[in-house]
PDB file of N, CA and C in Angstrom:
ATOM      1  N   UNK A   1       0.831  -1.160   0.000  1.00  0.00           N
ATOM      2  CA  UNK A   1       0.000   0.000   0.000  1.00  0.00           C
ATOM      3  C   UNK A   1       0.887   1.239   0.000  1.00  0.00           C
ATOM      4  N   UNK A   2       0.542   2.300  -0.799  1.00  0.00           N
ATOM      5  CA  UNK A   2       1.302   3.748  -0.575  1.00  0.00           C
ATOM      6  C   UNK A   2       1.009   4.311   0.249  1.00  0.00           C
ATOM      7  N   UNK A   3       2.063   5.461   0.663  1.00  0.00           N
ATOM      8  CA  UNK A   3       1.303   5.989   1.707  1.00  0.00           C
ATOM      9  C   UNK A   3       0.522   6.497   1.500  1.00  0.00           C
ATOM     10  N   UNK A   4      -0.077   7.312   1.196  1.00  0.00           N
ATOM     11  CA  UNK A   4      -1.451   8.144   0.047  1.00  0.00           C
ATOM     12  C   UNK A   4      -2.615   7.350   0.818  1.00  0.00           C
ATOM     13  N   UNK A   5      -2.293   6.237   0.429  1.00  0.00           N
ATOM     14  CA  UNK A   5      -3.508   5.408   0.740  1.00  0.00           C
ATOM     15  C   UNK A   5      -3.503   5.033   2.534  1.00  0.00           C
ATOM     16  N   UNK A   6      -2.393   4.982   3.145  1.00  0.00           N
ATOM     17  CA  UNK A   6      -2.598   4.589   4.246  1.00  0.00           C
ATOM     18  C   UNK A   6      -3.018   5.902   4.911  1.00  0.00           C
ATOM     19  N   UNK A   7      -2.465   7.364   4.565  1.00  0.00           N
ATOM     20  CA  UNK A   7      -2.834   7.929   5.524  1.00  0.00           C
ATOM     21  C   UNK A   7      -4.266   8.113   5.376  1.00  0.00           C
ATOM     22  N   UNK A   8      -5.024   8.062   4.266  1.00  0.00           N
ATOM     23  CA  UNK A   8      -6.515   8.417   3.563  1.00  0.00           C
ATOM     24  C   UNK A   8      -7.042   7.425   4.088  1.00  0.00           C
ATOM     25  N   UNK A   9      -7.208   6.139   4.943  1.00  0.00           N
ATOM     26  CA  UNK A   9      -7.692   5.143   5.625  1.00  0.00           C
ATOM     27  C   UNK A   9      -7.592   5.506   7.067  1.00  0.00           C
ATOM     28  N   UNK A  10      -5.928   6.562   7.338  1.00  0.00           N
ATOM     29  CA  UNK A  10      -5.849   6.754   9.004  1.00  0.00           C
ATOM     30  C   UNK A  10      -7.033   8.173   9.149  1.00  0.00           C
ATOM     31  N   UNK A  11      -6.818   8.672   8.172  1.00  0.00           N
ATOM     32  CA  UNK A  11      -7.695   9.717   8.422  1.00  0.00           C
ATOM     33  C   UNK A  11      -9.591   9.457   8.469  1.00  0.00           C
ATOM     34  N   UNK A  12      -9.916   8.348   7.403  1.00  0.00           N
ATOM     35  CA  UNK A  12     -10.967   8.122   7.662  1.00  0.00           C
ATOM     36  C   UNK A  12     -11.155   7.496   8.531  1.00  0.00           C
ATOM     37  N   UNK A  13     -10.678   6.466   9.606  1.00  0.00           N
ATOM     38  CA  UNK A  13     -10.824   6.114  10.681  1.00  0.00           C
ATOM     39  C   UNK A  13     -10.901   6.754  11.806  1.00  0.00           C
ATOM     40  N   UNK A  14     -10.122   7.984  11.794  1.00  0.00           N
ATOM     41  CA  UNK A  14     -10.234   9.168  12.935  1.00  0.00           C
ATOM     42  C   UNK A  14     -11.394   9.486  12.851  1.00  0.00           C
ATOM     43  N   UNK A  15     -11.399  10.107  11.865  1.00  0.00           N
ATOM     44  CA  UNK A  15     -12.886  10.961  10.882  1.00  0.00           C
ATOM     45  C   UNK A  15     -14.474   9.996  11.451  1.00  0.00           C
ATOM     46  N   UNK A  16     -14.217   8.747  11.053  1.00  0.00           N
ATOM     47  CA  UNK A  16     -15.096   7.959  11.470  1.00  0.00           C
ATOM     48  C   UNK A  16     -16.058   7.940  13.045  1.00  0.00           C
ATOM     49  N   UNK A  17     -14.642   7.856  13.958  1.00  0.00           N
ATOM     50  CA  UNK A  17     -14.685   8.098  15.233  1.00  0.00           C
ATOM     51  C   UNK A  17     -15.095   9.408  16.195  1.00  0.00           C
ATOM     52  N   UNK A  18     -14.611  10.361  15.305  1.00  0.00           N
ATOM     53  CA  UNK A  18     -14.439  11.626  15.663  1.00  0.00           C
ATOM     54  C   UNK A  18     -15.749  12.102  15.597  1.00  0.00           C
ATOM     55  N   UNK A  19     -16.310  12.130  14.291  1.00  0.00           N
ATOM     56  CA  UNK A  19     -17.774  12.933  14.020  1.00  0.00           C
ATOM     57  C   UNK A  19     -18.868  12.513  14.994  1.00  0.00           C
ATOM     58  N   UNK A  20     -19.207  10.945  14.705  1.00  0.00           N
ATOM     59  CA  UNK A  20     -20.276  10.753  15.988  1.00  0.00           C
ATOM     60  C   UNK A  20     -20.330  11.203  17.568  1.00  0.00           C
ATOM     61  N   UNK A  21     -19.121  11.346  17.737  1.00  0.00           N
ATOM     62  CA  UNK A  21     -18.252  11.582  19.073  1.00  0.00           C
ATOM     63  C   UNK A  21     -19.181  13.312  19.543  1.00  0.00           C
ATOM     64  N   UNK A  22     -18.388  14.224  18.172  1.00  0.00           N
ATOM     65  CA  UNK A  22     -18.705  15.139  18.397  1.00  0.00           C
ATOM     66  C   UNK A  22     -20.292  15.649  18.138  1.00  0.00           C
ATOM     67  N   UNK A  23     -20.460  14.668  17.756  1.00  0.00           N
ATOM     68  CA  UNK A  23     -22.115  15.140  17.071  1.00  0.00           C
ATOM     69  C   UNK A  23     -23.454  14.785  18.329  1.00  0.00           C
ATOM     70  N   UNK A  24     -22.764  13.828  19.483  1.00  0.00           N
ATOM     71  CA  UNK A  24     -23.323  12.834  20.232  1.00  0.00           C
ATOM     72  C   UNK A  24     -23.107  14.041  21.406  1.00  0.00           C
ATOM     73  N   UNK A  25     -21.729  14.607  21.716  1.00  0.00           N
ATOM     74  CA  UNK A  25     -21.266  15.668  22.391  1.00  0.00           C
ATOM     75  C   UNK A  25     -22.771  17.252  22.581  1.00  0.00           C
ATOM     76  N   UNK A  26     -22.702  17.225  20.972  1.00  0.00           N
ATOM     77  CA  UNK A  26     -23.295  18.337  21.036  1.00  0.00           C
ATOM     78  C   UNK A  26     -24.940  17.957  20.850  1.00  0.00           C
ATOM     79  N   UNK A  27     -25.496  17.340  20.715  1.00  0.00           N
ATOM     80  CA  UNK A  27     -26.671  16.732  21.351  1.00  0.00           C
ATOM     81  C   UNK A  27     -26.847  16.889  22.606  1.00  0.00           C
ATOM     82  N   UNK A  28     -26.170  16.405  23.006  1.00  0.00           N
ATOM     83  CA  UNK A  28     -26.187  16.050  24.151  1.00  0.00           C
ATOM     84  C   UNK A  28     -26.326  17.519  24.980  1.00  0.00           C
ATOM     85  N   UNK A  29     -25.215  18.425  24.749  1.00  0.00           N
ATOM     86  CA  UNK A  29     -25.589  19.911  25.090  1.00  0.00           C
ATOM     87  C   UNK A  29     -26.886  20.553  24.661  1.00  0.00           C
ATOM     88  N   UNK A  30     -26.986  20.612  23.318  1.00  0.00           N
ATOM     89  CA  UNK A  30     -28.826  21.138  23.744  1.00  0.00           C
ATOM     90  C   UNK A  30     -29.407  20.495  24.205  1.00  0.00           C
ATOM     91  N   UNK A  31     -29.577  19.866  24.158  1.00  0.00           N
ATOM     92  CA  UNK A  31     -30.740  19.472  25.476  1.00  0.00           C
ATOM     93  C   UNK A  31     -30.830  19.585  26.414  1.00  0.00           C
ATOM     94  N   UNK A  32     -29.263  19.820  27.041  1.00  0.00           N
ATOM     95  CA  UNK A  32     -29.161  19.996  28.889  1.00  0.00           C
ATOM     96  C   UNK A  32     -29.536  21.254  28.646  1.00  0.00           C
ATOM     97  N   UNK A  33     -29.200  22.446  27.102  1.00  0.00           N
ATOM     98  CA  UNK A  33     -29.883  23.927  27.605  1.00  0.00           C
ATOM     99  C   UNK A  33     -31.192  23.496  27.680  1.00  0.00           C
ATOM    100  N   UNK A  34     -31.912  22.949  26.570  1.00  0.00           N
ATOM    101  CA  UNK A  34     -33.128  23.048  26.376  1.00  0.00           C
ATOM    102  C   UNK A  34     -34.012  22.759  27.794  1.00  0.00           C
ATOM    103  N   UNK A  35     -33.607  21.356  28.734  1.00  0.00           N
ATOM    104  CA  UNK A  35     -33.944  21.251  29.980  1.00  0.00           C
ATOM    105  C   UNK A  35     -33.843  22.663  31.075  1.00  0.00           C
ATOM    106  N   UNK A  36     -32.367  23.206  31.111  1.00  0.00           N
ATOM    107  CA  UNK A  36     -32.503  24.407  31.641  1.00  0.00           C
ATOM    108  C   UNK A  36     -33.450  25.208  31.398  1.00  0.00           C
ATOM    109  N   UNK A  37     -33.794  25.598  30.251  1.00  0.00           N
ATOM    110  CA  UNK A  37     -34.665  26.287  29.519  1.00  0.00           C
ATOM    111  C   UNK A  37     -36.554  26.156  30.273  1.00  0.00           C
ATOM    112  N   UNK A  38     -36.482  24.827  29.838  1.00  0.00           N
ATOM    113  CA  UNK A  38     -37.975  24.339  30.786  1.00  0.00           C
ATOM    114  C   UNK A  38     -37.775  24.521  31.936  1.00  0.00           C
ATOM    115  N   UNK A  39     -36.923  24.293  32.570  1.00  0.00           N
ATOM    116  CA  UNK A  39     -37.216  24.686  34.417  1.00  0.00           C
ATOM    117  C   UNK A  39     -36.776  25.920  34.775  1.00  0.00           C
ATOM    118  N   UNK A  40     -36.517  26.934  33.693  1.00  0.00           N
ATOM    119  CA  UNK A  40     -36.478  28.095  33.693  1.00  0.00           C
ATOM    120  C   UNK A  40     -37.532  28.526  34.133  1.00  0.00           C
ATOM    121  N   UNK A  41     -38.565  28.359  33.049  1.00  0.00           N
ATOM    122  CA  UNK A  41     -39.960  28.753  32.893  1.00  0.00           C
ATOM    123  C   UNK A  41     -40.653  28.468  33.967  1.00  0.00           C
ATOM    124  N   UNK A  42     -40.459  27.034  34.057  1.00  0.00           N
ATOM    125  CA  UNK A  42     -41.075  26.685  35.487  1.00  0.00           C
ATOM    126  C   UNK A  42     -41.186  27.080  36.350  1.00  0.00           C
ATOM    127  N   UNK A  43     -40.324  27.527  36.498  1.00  0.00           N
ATOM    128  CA  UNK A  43     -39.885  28.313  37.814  1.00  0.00           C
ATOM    129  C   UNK A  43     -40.757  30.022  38.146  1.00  0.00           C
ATOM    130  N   UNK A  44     -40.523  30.793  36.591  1.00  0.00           N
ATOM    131  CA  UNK A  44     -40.857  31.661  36.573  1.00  0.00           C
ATOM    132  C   UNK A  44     -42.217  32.055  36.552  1.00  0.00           C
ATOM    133  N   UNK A  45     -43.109  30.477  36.149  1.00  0.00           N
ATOM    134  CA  UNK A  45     -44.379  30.222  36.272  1.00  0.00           C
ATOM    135  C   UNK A  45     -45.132  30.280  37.653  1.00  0.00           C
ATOM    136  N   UNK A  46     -43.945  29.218  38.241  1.00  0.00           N
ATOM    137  CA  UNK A  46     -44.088  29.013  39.691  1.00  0.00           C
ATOM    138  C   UNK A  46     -44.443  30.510  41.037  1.00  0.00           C
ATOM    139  N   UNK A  47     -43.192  31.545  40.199  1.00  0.00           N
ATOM    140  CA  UNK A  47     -42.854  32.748  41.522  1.00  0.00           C
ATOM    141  C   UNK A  47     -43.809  33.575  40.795  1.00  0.00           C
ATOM    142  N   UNK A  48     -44.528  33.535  39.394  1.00  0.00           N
ATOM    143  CA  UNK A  48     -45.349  34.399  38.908  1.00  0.00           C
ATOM    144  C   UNK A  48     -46.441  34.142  40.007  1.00  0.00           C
ATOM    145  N   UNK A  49     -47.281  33.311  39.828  1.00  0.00           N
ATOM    146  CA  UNK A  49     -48.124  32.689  40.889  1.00  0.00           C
ATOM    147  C   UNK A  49     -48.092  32.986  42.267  1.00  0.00           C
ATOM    148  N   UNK A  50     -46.913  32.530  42.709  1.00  0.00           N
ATOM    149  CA  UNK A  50     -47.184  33.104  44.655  1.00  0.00           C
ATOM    150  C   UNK A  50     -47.332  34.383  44.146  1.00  0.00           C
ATOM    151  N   UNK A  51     -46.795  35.285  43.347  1.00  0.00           N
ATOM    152  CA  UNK A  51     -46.690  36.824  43.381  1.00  0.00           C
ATOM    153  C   UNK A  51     -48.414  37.322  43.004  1.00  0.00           C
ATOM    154  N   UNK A  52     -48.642  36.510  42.286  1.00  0.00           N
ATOM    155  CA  UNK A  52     -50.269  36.745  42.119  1.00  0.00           C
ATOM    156  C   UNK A  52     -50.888  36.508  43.611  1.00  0.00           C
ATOM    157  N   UNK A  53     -50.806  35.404  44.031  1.00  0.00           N
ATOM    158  CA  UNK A  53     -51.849  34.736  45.259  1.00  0.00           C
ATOM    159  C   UNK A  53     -51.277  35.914  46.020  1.00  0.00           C
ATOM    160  N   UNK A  54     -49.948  36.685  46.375  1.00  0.00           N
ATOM    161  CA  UNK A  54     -50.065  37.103  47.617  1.00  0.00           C
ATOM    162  C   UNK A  54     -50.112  38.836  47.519  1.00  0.00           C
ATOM    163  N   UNK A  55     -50.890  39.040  46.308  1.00  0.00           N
ATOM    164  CA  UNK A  55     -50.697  40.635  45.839  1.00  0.00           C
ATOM    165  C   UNK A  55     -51.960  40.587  46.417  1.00  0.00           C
ATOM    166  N   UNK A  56     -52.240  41.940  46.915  1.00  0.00           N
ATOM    167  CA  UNK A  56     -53.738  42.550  47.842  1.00  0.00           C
ATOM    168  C   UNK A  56     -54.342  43.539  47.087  1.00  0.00           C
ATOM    169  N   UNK A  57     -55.232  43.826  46.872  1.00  0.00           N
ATOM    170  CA  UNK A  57     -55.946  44.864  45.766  1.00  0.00           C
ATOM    171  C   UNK A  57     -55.704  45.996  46.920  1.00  0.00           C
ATOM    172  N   UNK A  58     -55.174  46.994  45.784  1.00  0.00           N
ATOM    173  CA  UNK A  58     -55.461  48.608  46.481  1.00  0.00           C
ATOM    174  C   UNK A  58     -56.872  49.076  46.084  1.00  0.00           C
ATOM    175  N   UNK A  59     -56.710  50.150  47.589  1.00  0.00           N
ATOM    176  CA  UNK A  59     -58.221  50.740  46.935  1.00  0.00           C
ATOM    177  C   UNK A  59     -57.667  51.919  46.654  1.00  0.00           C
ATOM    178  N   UNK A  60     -58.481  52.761  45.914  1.00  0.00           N
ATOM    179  CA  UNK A  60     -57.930  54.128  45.650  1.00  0.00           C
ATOM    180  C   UNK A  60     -59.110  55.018  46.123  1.00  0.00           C
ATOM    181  N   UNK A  61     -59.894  54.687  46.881  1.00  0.00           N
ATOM    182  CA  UNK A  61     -60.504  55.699  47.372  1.00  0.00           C
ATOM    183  C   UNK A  61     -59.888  56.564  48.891  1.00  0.00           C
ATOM    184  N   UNK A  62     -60.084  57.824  48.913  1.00  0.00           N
ATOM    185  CA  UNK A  62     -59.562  58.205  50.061  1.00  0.00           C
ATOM    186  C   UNK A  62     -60.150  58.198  51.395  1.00  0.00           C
ATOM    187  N   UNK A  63     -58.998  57.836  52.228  1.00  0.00           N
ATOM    188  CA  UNK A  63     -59.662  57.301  53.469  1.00  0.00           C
ATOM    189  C   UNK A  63     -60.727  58.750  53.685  1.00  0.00           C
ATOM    190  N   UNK A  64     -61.775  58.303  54.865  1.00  0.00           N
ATOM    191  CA  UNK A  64     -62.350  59.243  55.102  1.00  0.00           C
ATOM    192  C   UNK A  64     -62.466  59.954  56.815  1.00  0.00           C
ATOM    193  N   UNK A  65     -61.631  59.088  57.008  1.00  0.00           N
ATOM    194  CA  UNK A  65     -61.175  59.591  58.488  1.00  0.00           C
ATOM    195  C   UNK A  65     -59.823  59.189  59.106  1.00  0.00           C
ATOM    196  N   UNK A  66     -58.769  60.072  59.188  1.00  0.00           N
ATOM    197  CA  UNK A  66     -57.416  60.307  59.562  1.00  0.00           C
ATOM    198  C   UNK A  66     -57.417  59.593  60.813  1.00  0.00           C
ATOM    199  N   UNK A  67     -56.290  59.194  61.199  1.00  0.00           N
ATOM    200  CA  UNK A  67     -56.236  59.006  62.796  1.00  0.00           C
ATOM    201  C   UNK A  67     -55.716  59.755  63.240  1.00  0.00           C
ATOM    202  N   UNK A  68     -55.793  59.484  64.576  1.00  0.00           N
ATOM    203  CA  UNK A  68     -55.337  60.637  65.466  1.00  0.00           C
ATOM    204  C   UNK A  68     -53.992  60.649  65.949  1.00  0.00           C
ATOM    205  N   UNK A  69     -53.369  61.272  66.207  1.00  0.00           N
ATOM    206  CA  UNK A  69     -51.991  61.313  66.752  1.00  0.00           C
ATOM    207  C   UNK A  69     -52.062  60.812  68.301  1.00  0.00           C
ATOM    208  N   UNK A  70     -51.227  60.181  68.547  1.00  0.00           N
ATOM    209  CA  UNK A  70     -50.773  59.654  69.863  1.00  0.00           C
ATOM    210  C   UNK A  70     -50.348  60.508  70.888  1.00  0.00           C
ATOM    211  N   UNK A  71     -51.033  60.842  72.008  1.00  0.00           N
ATOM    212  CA  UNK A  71     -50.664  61.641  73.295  1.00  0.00           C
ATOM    213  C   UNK A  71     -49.671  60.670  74.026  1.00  0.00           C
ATOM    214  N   UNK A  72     -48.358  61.524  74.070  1.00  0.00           N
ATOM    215  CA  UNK A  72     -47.372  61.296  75.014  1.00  0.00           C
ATOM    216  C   UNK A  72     -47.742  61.681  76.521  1.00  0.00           C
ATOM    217  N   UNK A  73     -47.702  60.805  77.083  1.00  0.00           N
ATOM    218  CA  UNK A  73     -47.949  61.107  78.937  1.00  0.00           C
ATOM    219  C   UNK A  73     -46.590  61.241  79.490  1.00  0.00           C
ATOM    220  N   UNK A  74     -46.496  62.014  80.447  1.00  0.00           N
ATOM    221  CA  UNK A  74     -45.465  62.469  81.058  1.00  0.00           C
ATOM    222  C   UNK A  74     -45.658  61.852  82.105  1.00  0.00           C
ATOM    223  N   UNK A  75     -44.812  60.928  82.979  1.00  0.00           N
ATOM    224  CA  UNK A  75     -44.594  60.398  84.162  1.00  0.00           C
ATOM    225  C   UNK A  75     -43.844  60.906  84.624  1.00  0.00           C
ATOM    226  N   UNK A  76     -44.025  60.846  86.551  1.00  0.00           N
ATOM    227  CA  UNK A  76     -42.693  61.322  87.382  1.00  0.00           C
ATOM    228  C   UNK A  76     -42.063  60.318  87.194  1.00  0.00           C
ATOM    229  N   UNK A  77     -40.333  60.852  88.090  1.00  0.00           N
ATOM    230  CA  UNK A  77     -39.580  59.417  88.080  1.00  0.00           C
ATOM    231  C   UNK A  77     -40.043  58.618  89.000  1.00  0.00           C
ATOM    232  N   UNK A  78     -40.578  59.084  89.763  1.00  0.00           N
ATOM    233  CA  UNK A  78     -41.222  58.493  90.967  1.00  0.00           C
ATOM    234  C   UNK A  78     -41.989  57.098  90.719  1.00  0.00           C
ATOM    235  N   UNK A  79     -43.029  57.583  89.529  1.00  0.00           N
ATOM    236  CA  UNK A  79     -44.167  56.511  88.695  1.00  0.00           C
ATOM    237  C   UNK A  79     -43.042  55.018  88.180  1.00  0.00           C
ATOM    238  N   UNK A  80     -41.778  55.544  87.727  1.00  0.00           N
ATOM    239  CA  UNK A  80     -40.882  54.429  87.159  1.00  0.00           C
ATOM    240  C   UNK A  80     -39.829  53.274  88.257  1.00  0.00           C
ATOM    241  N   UNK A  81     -40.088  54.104  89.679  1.00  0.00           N
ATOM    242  CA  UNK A  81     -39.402  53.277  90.635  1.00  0.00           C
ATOM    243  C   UNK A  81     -38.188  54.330  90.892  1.00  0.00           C
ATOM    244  N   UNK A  82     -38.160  53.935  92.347  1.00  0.00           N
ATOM    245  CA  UNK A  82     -36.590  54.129  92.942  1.00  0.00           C
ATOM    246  C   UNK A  82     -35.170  54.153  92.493  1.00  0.00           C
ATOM    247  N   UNK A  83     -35.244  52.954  91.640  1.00  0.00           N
ATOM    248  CA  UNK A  83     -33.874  52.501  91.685  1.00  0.00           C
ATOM    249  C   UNK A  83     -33.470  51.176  91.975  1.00  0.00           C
ATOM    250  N   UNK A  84     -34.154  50.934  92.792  1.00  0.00           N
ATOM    251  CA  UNK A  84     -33.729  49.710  93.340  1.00  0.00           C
ATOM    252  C   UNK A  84     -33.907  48.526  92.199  1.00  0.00           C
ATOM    253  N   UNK A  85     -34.219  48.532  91.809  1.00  0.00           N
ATOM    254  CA  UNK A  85     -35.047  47.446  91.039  1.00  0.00           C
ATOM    255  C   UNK A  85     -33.898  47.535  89.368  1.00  0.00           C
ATOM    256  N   UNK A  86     -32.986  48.108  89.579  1.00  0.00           N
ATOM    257  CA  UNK A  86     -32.081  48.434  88.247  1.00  0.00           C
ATOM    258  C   UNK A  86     -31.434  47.054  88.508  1.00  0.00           C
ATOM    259  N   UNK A  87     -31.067  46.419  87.275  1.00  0.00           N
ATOM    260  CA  UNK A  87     -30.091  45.061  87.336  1.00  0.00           C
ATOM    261  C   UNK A  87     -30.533  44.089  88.144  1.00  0.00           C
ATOM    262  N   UNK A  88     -31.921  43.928  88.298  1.00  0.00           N
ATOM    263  CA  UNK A  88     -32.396  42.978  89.055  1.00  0.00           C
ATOM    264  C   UNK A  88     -32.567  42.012  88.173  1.00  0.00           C
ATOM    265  N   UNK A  89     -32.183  40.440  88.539  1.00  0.00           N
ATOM    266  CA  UNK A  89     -32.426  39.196  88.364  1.00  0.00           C
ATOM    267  C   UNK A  89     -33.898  38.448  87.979  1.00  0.00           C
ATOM    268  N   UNK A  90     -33.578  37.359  87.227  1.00  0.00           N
ATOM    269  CA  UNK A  90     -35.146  36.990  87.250  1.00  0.00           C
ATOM    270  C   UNK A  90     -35.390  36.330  88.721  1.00  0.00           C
ATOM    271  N   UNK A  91     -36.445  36.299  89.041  1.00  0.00           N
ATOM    272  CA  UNK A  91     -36.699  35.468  90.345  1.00  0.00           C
ATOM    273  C   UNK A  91     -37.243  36.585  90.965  1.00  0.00           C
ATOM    274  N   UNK A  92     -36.558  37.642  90.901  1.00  0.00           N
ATOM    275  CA  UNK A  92     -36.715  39.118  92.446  1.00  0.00           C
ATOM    276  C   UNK A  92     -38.262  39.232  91.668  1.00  0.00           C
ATOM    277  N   UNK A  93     -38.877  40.090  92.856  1.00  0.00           N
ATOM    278  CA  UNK A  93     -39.557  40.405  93.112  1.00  0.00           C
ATOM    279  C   UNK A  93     -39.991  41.520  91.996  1.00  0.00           C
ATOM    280  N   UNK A  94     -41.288  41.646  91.364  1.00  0.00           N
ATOM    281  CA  UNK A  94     -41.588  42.879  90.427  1.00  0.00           C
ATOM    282  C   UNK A  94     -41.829  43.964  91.203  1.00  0.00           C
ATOM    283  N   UNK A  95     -41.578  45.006  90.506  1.00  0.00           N
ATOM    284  CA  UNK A  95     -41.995  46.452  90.901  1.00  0.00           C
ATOM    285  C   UNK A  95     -43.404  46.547  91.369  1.00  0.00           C
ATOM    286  N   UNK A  96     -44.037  47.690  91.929  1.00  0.00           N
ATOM    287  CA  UNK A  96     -45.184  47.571  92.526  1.00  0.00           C
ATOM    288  C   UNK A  96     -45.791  48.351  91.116  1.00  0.00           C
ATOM    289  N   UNK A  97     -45.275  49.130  90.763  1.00  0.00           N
ATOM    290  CA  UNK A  97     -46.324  49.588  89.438  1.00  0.00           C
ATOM    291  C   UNK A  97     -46.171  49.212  88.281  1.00  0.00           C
ATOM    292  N   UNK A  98     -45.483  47.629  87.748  1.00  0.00           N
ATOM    293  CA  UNK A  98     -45.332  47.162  86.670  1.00  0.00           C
ATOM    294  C   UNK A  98     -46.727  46.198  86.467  1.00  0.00           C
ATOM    295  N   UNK A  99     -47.440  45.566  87.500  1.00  0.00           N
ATOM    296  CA  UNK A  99     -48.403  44.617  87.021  1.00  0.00           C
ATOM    297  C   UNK A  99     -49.819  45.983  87.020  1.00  0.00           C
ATOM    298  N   UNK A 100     -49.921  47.038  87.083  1.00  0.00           N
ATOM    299  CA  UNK A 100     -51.130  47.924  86.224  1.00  0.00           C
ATOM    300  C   UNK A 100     -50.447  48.707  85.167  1.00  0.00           C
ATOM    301  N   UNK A 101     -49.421  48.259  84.713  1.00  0.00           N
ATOM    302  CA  UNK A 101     -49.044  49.491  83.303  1.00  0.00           C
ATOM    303  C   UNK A 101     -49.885  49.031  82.304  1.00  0.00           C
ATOM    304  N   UNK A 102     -49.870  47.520  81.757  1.00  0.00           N
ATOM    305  CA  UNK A 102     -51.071  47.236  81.168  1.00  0.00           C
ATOM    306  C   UNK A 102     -52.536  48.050  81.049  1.00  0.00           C
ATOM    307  N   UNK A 103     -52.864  48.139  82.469  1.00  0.00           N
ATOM    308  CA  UNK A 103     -54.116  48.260  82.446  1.00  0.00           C
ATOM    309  C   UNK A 103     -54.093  49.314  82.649  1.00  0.00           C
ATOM    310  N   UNK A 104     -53.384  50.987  83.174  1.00  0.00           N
ATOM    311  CA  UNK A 104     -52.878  52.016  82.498  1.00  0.00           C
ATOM    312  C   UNK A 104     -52.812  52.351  80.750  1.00  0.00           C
ATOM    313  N   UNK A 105     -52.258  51.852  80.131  1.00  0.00           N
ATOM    314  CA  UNK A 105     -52.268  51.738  78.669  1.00  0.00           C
ATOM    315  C   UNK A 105     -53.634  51.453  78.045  1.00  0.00           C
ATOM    316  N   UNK A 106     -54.318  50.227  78.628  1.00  0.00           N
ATOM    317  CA  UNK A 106     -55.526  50.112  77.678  1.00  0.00           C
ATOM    318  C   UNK A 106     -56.849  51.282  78.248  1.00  0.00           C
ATOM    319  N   UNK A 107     -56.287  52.058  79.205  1.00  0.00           N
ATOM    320  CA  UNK A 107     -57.387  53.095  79.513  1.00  0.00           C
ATOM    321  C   UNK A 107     -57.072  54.176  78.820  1.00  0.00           C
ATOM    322  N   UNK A 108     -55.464  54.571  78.573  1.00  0.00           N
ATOM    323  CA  UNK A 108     -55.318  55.552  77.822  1.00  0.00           C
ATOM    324  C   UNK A 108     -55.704  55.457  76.597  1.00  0.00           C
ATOM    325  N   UNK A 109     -55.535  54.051  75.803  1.00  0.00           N
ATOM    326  CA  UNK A 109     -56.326  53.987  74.479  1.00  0.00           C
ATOM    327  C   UNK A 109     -57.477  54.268  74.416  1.00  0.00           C
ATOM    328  N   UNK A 110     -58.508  53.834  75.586  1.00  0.00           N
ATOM    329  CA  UNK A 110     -60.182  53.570  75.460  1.00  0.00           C
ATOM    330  C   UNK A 110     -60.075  55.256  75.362  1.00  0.00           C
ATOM    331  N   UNK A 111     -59.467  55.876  76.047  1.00  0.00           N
ATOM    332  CA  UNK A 111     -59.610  57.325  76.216  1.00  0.00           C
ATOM    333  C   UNK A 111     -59.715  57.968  75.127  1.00  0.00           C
ATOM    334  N   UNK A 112     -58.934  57.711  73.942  1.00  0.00           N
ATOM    335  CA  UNK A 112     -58.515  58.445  72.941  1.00  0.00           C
ATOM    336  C   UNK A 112     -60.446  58.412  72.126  1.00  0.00           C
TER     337      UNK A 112
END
């Protein structure tokens, strides 16, 4: 055999090997986009949705009654304790005017 001929046999044997190789290669890549592609969507289908379910209709009418501003009360220091009671532990004993601040507060609201 000449060489002519042997290398035109080495080359079609590469050639042979080579093309499916690369052709199998790149198959193989679109599709992993094309998959990306679908769970792209999916996805964007998916967060479209909660964004729908959790959107609240505005109204555009104007309110028709403002609220009111909040009255600051002025306490003595007296009303807040001595002192004593600074850096105290759990266990000690509560202040004498901490169990009606509650019920201080919800009178000042009813008040308003």
């Amino acid at each position: 055999m000449s060489k002519q001929m042997t290398f035109a046999l080495a080359c079609t044997v590469v050639l042979s090997a080579l093309v499916p190789g690369v052709a199998g290669y790149l198959t193989a890549r679109m599709e992993a986009i094309e998959a990306a592609e679908r769970n792209l969507r999916a996805l964007e289908a998916r967060l479209e949705l909660r964004e729908a379910r959790d959107a609240r209709p505005v109204s555009y009418t104007p309110c028709t009654r403002t609220p009111s501003t909040p009255q600051l009360q002025e306490f003595s220091a007296s009303a807040l304790g001595d002192g004593r009671h600074a850096g105290r532990r759990s266990g000690d004993e509560l202040p004498d005017w901490l169990p009606g601040l509650p019920r201080d507060a919800e009178n000042a609201v009813r008040a308003e």
